[in-house]
C-alpha atoms as a PDB file:
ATOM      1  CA  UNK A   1     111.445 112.711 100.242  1.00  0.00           C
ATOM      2  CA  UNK A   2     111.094 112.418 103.832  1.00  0.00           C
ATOM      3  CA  UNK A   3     112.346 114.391 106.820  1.00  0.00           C
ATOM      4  CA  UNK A   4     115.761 111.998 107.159  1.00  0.00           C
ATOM      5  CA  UNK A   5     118.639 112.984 105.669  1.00  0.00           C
ATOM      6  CA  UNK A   6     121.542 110.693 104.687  1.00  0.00           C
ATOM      7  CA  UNK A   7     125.055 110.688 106.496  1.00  0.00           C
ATOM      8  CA  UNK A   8     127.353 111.907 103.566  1.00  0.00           C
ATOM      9  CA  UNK A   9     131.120 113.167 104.004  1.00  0.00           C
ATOM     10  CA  UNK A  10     130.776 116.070 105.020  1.00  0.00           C
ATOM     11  CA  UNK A  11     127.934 114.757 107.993  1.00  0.00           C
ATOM     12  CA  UNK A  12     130.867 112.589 108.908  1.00  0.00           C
ATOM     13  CA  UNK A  13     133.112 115.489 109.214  1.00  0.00           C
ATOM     14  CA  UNK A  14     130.663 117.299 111.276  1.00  0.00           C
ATOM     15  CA  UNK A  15     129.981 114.620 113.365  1.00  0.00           C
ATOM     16  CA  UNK A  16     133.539 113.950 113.962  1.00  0.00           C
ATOM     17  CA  UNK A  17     134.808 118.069 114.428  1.00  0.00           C
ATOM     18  CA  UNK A  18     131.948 118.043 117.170  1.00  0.00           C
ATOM     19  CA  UNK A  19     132.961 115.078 119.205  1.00  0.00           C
ATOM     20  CA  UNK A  20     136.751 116.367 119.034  1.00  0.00           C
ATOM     21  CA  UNK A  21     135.608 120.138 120.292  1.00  0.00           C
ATOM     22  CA  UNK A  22     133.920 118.553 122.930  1.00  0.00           C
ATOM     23  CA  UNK A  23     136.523 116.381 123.869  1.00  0.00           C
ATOM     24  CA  UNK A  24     139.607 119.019 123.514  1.00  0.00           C
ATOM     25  CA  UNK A  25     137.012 121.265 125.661  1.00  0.00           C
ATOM     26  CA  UNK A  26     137.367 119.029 128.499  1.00  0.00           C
ATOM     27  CA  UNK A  27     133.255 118.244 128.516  1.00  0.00           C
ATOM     28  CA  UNK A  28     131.508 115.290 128.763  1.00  0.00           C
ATOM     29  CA  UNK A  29     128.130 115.204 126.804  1.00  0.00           C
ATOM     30  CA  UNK A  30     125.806 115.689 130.239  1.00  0.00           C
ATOM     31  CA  UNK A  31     128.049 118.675 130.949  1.00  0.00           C
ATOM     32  CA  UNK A  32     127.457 120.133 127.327  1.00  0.00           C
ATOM     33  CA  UNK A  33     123.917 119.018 127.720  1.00  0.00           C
ATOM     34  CA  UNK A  34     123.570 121.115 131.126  1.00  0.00           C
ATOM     35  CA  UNK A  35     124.940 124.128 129.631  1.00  0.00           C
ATOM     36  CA  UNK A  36     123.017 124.077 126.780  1.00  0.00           C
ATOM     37  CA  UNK A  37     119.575 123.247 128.726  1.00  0.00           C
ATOM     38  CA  UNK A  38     118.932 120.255 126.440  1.00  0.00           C
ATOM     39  CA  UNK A  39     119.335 116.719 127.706  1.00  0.00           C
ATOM     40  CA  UNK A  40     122.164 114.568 127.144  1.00  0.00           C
ATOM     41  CA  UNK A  41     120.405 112.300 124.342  1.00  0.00           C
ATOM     42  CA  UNK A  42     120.278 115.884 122.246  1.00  0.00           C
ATOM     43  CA  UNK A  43     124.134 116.114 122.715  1.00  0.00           C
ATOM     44  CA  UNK A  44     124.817 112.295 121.678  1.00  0.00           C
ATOM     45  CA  UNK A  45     122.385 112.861 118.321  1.00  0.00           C
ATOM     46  CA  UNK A  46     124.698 115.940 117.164  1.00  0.00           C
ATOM     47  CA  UNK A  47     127.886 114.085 117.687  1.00  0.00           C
ATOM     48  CA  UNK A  48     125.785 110.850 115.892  1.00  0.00           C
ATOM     49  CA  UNK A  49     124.382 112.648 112.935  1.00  0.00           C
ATOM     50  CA  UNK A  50     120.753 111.654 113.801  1.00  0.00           C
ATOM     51  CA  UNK A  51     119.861 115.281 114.814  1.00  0.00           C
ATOM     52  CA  UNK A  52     121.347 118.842 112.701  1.00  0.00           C
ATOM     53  CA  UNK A  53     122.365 122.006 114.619  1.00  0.00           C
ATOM     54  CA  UNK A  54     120.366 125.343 113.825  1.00  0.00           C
ATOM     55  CA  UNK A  55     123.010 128.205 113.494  1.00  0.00           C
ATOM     56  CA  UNK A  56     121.921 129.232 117.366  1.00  0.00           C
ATOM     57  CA  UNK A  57     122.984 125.940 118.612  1.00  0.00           C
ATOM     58  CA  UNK A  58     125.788 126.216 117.063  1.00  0.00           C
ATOM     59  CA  UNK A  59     126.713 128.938 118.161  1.00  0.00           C
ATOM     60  CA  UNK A  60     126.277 128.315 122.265  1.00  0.00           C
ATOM     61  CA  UNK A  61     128.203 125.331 121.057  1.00  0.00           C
ATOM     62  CA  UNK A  62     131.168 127.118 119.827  1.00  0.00           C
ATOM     63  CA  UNK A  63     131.003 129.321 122.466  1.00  0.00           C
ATOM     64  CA  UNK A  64     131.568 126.340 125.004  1.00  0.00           C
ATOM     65  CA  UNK A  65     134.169 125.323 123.120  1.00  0.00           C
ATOM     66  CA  UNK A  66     135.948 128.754 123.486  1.00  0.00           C
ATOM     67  CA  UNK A  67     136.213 129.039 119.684  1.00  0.00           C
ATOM     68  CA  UNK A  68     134.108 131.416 116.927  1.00  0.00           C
ATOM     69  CA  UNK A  69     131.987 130.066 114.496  1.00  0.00           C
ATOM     70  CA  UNK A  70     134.560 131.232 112.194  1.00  0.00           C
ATOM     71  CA  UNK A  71     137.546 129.349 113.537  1.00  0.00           C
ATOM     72  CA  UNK A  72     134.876 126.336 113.806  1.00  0.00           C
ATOM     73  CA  UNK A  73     134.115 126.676 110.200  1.00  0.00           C
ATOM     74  CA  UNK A  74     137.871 127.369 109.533  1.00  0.00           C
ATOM     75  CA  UNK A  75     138.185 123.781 111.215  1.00  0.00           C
ATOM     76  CA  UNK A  76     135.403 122.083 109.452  1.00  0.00           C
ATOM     77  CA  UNK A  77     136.312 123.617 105.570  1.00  0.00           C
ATOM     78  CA  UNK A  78     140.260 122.144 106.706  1.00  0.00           C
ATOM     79  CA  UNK A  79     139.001 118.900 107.706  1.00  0.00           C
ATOM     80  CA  UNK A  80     136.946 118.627 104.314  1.00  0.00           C
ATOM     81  CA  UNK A  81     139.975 119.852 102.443  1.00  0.00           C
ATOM     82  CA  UNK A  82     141.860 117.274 104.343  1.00  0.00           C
ATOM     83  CA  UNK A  83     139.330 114.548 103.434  1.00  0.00           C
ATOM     84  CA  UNK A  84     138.595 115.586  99.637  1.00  0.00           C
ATOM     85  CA  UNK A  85     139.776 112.547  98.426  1.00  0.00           C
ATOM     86  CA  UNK A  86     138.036 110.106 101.138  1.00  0.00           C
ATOM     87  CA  UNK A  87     134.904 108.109  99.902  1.00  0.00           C
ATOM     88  CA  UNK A  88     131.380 109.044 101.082  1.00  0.00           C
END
């Protein structure tokens, strides 16, 4: 199997809880992207799906975004409980 992975539900979630931090947050993706030392194209693959987070990312994420990496996974296991019934 190769390196690519394919976008299942819970990608979709993921994809989705990301954009909406971001947004609620009050960042555009350059801004992320700045504060994060990455460029902008890095920010737009997490919020896409084409790229995963490592835990450490997601962390300095979270921590942008004001919020834990408990309350985000508080979010994310919601959202999938939310979305049980929605096809892949």
């Amino acid at each position: 199997m190769s390196g690519r992975f394919t976008k299942n539900h819970e990608q979709k979630v993921l994809e989705a809880l990301l954009r909406e931090l971001r947004e609620e947050s009050g960042h555009r993706q350059i801004d992320v992207a700045k504060v994060l030392g990455i460029h902008q194209s890095m920010v737009s693959k997490y919020e896409a799906g084409e790229r995963r987070l490592d835990i450490l990312e997601l962390r300095a994420l979270c921590g942008l975004f004001g919020i834990t990496i408990a309350d985000f996974m508080d979010r994310f296991e919601s959202r999938l409980g939310q979305d049980s019934h929605a096809p892949d």
